[in-house]
C-alpha atoms as a PDB file:
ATOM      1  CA  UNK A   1     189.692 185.125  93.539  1.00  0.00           C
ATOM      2  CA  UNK A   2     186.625 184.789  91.616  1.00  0.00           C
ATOM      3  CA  UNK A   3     184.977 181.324  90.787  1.00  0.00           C
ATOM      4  CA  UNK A   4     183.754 180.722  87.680  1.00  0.00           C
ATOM      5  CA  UNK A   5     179.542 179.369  88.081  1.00  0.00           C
ATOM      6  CA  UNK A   6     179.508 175.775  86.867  1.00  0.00           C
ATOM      7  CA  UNK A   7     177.786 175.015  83.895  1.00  0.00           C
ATOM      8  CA  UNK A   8     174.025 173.353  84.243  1.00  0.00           C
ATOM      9  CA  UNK A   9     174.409 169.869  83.354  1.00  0.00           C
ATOM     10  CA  UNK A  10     173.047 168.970  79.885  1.00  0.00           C
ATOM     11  CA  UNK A  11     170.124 167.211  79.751  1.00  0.00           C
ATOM     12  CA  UNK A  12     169.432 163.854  78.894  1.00  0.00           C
ATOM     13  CA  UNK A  13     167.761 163.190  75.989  1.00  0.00           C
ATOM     14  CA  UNK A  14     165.830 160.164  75.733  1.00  0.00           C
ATOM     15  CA  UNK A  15     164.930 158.779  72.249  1.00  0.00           C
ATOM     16  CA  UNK A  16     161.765 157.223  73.466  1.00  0.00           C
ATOM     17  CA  UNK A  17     159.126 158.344  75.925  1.00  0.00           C
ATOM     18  CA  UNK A  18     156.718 157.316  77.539  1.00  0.00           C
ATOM     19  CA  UNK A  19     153.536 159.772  78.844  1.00  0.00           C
ATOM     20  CA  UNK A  20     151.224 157.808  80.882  1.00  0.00           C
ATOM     21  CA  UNK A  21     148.449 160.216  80.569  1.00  0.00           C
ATOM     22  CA  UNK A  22     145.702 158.600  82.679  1.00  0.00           C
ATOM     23  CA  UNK A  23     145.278 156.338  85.917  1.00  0.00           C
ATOM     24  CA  UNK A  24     142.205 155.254  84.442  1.00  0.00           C
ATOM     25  CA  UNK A  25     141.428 151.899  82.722  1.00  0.00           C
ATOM     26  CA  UNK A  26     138.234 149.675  82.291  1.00  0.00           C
ATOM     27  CA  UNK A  27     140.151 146.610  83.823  1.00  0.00           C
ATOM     28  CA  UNK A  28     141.722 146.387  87.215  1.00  0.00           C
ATOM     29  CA  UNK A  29     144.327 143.294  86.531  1.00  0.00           C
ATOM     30  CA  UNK A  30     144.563 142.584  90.350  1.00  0.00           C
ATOM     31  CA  UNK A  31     147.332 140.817  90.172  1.00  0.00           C
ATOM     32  CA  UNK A  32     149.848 142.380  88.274  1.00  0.00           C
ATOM     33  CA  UNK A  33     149.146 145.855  86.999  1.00  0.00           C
ATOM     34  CA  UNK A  34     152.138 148.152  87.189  1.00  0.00           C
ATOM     35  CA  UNK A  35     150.301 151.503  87.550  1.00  0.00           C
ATOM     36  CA  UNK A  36     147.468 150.003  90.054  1.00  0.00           C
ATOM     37  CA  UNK A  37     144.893 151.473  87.428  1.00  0.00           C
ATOM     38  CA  UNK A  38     141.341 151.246  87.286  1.00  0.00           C
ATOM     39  CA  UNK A  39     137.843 152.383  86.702  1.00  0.00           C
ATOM     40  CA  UNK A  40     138.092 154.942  89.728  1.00  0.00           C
ATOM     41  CA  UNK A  41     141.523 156.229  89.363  1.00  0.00           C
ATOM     42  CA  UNK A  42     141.369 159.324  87.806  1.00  0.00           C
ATOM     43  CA  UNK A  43     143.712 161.228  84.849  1.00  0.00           C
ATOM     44  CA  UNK A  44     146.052 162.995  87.971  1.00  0.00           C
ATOM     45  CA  UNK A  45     147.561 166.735  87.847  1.00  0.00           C
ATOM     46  CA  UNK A  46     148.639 167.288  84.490  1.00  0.00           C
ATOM     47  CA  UNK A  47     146.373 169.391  81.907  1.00  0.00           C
ATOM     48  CA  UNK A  48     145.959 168.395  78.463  1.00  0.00           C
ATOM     49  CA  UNK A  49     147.807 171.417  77.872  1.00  0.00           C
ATOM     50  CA  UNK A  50     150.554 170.613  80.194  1.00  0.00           C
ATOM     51  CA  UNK A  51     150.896 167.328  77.853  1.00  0.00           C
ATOM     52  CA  UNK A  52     150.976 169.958  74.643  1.00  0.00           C
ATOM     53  CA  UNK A  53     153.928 171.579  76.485  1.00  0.00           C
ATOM     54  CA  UNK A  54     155.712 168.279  77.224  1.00  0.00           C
ATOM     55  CA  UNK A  55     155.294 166.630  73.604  1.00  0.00           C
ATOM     56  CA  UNK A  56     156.684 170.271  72.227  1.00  0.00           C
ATOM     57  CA  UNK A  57     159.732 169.937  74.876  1.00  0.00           C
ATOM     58  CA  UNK A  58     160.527 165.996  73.855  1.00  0.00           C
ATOM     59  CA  UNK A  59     160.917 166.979  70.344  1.00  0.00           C
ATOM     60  CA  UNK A  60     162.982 170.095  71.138  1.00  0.00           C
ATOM     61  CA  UNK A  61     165.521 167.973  72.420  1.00  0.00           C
ATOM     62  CA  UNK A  62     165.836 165.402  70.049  1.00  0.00           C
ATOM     63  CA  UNK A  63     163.013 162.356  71.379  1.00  0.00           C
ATOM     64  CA  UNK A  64     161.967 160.336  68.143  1.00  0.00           C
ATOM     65  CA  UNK A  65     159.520 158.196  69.366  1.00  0.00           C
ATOM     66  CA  UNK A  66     156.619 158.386  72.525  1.00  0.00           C
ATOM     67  CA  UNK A  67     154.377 155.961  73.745  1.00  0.00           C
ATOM     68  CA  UNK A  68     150.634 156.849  75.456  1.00  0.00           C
ATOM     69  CA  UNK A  69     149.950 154.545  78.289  1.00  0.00           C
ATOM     70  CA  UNK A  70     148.064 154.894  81.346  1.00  0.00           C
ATOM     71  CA  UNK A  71     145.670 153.610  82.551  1.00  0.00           C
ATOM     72  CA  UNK A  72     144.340 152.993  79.012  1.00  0.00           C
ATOM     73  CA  UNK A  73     145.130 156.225  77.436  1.00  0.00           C
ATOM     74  CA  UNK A  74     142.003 156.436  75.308  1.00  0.00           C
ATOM     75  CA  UNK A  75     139.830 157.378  77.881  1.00  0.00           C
ATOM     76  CA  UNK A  76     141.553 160.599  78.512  1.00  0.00           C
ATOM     77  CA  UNK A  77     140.004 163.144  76.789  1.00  0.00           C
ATOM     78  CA  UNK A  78     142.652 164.555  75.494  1.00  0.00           C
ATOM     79  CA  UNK A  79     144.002 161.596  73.903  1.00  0.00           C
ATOM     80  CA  UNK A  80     143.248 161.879  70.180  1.00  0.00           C
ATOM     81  CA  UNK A  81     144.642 165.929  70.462  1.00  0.00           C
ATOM     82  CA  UNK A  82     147.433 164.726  72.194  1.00  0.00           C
ATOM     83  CA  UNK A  83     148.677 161.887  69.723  1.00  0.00           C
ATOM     84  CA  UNK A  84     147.596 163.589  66.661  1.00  0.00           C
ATOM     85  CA  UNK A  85     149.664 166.665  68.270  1.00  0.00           C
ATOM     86  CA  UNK A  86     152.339 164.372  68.563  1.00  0.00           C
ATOM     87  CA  UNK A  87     152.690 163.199  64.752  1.00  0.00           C
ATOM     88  CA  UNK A  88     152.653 167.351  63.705  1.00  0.00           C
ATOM     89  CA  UNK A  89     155.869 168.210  65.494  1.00  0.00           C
ATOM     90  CA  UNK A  90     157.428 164.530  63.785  1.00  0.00           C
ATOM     91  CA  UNK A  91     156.998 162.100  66.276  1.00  0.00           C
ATOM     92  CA  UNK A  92     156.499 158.475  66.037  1.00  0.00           C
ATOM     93  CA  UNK A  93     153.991 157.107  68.459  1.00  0.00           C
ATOM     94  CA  UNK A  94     152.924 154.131  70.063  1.00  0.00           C
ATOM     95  CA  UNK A  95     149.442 153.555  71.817  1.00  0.00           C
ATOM     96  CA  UNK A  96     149.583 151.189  74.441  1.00  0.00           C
ATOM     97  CA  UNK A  97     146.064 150.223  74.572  1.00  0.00           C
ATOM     98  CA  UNK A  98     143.854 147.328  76.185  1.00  0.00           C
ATOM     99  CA  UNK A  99     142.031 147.325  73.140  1.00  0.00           C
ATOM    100  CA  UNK A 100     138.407 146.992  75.248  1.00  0.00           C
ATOM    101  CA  UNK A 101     136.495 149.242  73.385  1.00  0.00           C
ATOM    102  CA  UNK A 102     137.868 151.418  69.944  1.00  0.00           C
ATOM    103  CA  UNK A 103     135.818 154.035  68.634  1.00  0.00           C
ATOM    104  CA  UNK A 104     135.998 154.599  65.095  1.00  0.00           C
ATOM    105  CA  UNK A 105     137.344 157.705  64.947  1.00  0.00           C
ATOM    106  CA  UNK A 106     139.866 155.749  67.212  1.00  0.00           C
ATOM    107  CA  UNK A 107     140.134 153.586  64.024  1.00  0.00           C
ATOM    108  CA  UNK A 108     140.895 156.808  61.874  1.00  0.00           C
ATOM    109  CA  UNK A 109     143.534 157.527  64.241  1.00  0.00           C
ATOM    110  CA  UNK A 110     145.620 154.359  64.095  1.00  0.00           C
ATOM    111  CA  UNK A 111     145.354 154.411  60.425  1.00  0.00           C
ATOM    112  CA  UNK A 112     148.373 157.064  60.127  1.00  0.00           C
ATOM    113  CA  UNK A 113     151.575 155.779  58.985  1.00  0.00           C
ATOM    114  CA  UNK A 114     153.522 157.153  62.229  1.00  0.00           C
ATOM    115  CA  UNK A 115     151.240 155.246  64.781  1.00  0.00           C
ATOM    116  CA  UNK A 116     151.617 151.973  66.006  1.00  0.00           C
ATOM    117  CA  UNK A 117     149.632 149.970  68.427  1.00  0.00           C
ATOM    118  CA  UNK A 118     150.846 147.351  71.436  1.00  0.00           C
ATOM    119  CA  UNK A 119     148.479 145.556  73.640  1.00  0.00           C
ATOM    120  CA  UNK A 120     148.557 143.124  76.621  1.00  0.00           C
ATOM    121  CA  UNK A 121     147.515 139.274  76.149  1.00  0.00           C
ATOM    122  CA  UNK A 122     146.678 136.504  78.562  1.00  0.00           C
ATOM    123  CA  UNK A 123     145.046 133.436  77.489  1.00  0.00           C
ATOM    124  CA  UNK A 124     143.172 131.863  74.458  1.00  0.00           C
ATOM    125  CA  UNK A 125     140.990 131.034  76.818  1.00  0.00           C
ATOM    126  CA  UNK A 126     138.296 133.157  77.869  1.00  0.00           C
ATOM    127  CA  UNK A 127     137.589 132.383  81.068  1.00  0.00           C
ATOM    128  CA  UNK A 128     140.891 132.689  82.408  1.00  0.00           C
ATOM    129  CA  UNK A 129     141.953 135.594  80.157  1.00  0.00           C
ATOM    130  CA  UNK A 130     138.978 137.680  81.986  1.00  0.00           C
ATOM    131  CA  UNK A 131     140.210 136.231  86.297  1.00  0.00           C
ATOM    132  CA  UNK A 132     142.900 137.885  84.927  1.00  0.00           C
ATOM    133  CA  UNK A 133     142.362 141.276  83.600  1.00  0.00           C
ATOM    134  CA  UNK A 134     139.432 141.188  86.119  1.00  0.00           C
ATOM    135  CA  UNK A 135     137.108 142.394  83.669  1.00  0.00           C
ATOM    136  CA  UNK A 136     134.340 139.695  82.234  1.00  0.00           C
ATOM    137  CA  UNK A 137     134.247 140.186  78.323  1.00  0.00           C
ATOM    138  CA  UNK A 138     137.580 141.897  78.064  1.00  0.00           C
ATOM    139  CA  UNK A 139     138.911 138.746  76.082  1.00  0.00           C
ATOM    140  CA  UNK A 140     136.557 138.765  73.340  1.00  0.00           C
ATOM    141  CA  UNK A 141     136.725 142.386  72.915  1.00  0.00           C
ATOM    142  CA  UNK A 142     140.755 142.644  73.275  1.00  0.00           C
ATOM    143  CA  UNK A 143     140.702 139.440  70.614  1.00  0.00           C
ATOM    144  CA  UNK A 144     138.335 140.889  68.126  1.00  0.00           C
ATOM    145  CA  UNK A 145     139.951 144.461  67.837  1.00  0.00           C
ATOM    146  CA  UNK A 146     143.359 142.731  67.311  1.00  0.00           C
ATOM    147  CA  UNK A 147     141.646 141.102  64.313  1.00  0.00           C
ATOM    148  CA  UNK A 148     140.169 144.441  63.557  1.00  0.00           C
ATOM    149  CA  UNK A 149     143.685 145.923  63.497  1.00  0.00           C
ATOM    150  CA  UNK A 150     145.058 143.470  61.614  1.00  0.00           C
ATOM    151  CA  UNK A 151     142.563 143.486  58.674  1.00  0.00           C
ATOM    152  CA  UNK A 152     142.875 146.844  58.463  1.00  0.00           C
ATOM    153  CA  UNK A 153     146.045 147.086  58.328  1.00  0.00           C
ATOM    154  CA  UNK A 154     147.636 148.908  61.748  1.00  0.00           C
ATOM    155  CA  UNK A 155     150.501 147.580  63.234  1.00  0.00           C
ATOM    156  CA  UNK A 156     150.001 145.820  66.357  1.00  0.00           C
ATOM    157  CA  UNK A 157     152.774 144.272  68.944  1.00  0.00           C
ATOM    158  CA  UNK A 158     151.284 141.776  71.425  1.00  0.00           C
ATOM    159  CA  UNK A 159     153.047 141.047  74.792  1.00  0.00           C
ATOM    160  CA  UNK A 160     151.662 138.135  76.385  1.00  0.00           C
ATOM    161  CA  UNK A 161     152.190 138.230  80.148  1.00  0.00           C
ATOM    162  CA  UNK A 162     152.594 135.042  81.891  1.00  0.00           C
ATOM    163  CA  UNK A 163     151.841 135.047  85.568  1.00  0.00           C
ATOM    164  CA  UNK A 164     152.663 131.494  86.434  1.00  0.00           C
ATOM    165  CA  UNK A 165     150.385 128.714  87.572  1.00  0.00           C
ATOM    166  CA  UNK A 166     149.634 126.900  84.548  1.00  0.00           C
ATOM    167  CA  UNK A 167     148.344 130.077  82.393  1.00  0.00           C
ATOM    168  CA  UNK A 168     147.994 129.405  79.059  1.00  0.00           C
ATOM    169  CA  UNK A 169     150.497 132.071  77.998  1.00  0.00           C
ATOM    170  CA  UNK A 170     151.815 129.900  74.980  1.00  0.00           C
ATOM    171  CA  UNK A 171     148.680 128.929  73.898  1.00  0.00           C
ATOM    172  CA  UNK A 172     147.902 133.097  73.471  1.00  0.00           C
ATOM    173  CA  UNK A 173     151.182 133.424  71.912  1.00  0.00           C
ATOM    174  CA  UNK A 174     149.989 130.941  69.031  1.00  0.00           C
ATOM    175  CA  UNK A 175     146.766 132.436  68.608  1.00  0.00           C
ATOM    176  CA  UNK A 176     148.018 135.794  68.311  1.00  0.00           C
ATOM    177  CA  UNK A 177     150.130 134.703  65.691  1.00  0.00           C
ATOM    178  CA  UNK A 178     147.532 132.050  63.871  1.00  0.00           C
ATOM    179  CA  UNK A 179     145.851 135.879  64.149  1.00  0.00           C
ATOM    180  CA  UNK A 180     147.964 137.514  61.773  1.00  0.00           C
ATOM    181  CA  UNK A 181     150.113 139.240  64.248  1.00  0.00           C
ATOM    182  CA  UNK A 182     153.457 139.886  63.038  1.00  0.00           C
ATOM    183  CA  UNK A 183     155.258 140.468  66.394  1.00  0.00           C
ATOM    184  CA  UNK A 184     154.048 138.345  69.783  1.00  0.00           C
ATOM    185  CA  UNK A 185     156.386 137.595  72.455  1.00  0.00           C
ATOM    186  CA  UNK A 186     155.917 136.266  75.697  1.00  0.00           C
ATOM    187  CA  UNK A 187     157.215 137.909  79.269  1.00  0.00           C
ATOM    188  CA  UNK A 188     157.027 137.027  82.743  1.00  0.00           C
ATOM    189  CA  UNK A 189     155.127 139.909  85.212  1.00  0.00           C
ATOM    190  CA  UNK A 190     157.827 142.676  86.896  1.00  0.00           C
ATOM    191  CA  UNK A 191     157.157 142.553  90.501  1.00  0.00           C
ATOM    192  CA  UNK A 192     156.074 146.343  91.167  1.00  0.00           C
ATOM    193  CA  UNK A 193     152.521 147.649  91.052  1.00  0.00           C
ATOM    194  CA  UNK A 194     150.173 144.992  92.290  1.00  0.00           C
ATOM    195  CA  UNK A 195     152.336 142.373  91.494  1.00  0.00           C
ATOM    196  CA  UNK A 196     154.854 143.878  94.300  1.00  0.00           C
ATOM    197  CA  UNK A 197     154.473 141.729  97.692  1.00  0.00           C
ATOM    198  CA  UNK A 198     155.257 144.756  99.514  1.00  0.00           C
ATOM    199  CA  UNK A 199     157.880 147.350  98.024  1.00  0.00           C
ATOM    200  CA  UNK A 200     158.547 147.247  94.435  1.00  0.00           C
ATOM    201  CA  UNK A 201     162.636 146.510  94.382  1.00  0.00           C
ATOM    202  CA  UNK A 202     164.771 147.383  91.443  1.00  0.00           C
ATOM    203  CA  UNK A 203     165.751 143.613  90.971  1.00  0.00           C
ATOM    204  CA  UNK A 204     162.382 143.355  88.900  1.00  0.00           C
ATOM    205  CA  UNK A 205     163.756 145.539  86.249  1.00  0.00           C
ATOM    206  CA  UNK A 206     165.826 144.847  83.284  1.00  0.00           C
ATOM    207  CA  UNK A 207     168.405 146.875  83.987  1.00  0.00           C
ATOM    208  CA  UNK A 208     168.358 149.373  81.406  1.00  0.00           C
ATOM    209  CA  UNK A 209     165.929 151.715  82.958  1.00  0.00           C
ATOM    210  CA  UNK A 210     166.525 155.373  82.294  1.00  0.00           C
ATOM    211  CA  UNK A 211     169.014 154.938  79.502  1.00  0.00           C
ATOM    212  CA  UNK A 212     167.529 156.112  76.147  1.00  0.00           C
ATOM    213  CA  UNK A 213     164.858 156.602  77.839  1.00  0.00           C
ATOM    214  CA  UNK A 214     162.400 157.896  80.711  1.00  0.00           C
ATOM    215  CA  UNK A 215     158.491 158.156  81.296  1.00  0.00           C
ATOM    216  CA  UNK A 216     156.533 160.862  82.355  1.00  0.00           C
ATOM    217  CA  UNK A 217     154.034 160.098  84.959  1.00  0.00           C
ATOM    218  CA  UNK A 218     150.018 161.301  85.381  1.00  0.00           C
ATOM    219  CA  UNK A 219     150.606 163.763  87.979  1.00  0.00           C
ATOM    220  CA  UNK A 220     153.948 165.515  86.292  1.00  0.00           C
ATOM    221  CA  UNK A 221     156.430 163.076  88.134  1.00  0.00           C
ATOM    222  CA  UNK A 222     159.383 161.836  85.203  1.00  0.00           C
ATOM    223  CA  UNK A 223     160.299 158.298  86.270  1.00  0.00           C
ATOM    224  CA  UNK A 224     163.580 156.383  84.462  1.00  0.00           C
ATOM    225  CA  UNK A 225     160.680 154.161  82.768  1.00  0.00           C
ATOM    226  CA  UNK A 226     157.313 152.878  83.794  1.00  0.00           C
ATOM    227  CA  UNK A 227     158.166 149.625  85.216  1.00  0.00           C
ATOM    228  CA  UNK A 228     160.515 151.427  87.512  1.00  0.00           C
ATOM    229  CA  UNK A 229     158.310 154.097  88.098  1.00  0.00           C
ATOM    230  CA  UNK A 230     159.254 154.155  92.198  1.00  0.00           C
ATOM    231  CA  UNK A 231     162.597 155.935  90.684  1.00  0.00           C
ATOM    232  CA  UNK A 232     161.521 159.685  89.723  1.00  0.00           C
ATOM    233  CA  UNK A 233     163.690 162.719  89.599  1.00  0.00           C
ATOM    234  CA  UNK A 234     161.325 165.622  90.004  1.00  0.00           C
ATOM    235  CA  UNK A 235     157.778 167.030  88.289  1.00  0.00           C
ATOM    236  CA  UNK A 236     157.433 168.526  84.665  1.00  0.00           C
ATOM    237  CA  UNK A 237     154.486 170.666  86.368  1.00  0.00           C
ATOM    238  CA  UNK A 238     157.114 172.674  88.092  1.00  0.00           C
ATOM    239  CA  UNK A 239     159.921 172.657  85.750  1.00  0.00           C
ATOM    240  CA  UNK A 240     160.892 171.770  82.389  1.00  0.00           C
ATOM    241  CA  UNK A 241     161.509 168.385  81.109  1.00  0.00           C
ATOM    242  CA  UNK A 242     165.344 169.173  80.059  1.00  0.00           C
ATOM    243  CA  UNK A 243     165.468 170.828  83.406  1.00  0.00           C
ATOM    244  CA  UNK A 244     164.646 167.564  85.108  1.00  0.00           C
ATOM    245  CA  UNK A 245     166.704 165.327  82.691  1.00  0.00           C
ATOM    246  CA  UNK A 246     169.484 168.001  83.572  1.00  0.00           C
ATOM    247  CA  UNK A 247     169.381 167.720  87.099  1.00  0.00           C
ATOM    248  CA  UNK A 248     171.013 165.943  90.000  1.00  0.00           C
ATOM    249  CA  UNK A 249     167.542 164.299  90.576  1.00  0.00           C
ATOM    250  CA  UNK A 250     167.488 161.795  87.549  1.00  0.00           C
ATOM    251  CA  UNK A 251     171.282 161.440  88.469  1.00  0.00           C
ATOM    252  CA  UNK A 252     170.136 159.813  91.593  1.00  0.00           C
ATOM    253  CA  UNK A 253     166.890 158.083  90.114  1.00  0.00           C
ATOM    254  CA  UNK A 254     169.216 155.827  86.987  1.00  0.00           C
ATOM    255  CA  UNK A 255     172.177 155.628  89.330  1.00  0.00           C
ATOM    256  CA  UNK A 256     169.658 153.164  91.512  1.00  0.00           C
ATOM    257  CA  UNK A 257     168.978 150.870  88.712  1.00  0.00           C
ATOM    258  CA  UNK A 258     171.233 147.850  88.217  1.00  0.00           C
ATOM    259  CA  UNK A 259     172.671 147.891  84.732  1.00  0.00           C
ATOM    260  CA  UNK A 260     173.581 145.592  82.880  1.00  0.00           C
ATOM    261  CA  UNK A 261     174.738 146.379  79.186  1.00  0.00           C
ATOM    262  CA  UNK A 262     173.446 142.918  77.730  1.00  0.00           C
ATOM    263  CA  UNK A 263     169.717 143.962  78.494  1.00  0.00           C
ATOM    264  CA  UNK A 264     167.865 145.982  76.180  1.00  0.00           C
ATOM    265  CA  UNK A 265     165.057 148.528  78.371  1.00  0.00           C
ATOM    266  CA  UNK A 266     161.552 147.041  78.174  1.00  0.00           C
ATOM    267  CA  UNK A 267     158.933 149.081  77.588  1.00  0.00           C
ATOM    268  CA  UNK A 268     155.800 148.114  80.146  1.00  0.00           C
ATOM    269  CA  UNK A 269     155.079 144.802  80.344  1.00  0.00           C
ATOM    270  CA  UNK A 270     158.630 144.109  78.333  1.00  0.00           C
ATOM    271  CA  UNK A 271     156.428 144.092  75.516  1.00  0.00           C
ATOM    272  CA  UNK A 272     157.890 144.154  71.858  1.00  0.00           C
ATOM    273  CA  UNK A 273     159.353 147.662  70.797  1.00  0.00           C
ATOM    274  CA  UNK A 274     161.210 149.044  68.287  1.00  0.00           C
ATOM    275  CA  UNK A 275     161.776 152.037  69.521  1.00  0.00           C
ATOM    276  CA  UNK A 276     164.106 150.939  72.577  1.00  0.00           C
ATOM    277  CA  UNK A 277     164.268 147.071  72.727  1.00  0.00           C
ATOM    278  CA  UNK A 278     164.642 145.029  69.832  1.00  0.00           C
ATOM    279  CA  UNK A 279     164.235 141.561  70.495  1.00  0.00           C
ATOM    280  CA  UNK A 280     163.113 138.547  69.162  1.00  0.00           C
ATOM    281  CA  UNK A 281     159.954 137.300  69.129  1.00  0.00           C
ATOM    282  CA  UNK A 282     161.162 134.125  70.737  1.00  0.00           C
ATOM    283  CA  UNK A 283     163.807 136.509  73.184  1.00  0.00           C
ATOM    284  CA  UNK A 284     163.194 137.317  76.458  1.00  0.00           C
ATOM    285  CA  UNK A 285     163.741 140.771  78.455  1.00  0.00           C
ATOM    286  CA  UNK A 286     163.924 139.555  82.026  1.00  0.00           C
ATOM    287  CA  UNK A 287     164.771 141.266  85.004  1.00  0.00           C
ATOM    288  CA  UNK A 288     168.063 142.339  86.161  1.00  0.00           C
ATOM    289  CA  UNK A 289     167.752 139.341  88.761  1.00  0.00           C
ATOM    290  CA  UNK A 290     166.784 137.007  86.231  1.00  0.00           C
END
């Protein structure tokens, strides 16, 4: 009797993704960042070219919409090839950015119709705004190239993180907004990276992970989304990325997270996005535990 060879699954296609291209960032947020980036950590095993190949893939199977991220993602230096790459073959794209230091050709950039901007808020106040992020100067500079971004007209999502303890996390909400800034929203920190007491747990995620869409990882590793980046199914340097989403690997990986269909996926830092999670500026995107 012969058997027939089962048909590879097809792969997922994910309408947003995320490529955190670099490790590296001028802050070290010591207390909550999800990648554990910082001024040493370097922009892992994948090639600018190897980011060519994945943008090229994404679009072949039907993605609408990626997000850079790191690390801050303008200190690759691949990253204005890479996004401007990413708008030729139709993309939307989002640049998660700290918004430190912007170059103008960085300005140039953001100026295209297709690109968006989010960034990561702590405090009106200075002082604690900079304990934070663990960089002195990094509020000022964040503050005054939101204005920038604003008066020039790029669109720019803030997600205000609120680690407990008093922080002034409202107080940043309404001077985003006195600002100018048309979306703000405020989010507890997911307990992974170095906000994890030990071992990041999928309870700190929102439960949606890996549906829609997935994240692709500096050293080739695709994870069901960067918060829940412990969850990967295999490495785009080895494969491709519909081979991955096709395989029993990112079965595994999504069948770990605890869904919930009330949850829209949250985007790092649950911070606003219209390409996956659509809610309110007042809304909230908590946790599957919350």
């Amino acid at each position: 009797m012969t058997i027939a060879a089962k048909a590879p699954a097809l792969p997922v296609t994910p309408d947003f993704l995320a490529l955190e291209i670099t490790r590296r960032c001028q802050l070290t947020c010591p207390r909550h960042c999800y990648a554990e980036a910082g001024p040493t950590r370097g922009h892992g095993g994948m090639t600018t070219r190897d980011w060519h190949r994945i943008i090229d893939e994404a679009a072949a199977l039907g993605t609408t919409a990626v997000q850079f991220i790191g690390g801050e993602p303008t200190l690759h230096p691949g990253f204005a090839e890479l996004v401007g790459h990413a708008v030729r073959v139709g993309l939307r794209v989002r640049v998660y950015t700290n918004l430190f230091r912007v170059s103008a050709g960085h300005w140039r950039l953001f100026a295209h119709p297709r690109i968006s901007l989010a960034t990561s808020y702590y405090s009106d106040d200075a002082a604690e705004h900079d304990a934070i992020t663990g960089r002195i100067g990094s509020h000022a500079r964040t503050r005054s190239h939101v204005l920038e971004a604003v008066r020039r007209g790029v669109r720019v999502r803030v997600a205000v993180l609120d680690l407990g303890g008093g922080q002034r996390a409202e107080q940043a909400r309404a001077e985003m907004e006195a600002l100018g800034v048309g979306e703000v929203r405020v989010d507890r920190v997911r307990a992974v990276g170095n906000a994890a007491p030990l071992l990041p747990s999928t309870s700190a995620l929102c439960g949606r992970c890996g549906v829609g869409k997935a994240a692709v990882l500096p050293d080739g590793e695709v994870a069901v989304c960067e918060i829940g980046r412990f969850l990967t199914a295999g490495s785009v340097r080895e494969a491709s990325l519909a081979s991955v989403l096709a395989g029993e690997g990112w079965a595994r990986a999504t069948a770990c997270v605890p869904h919930r269909s009330s949850a829209g996926p949250c985007s790092p830092d649950c911070s606003p996005n219209d390409d996956t999670c659509q809610p309110s500026s007042s809304g909230t995107c908590n946790p599957s535990d919350g």
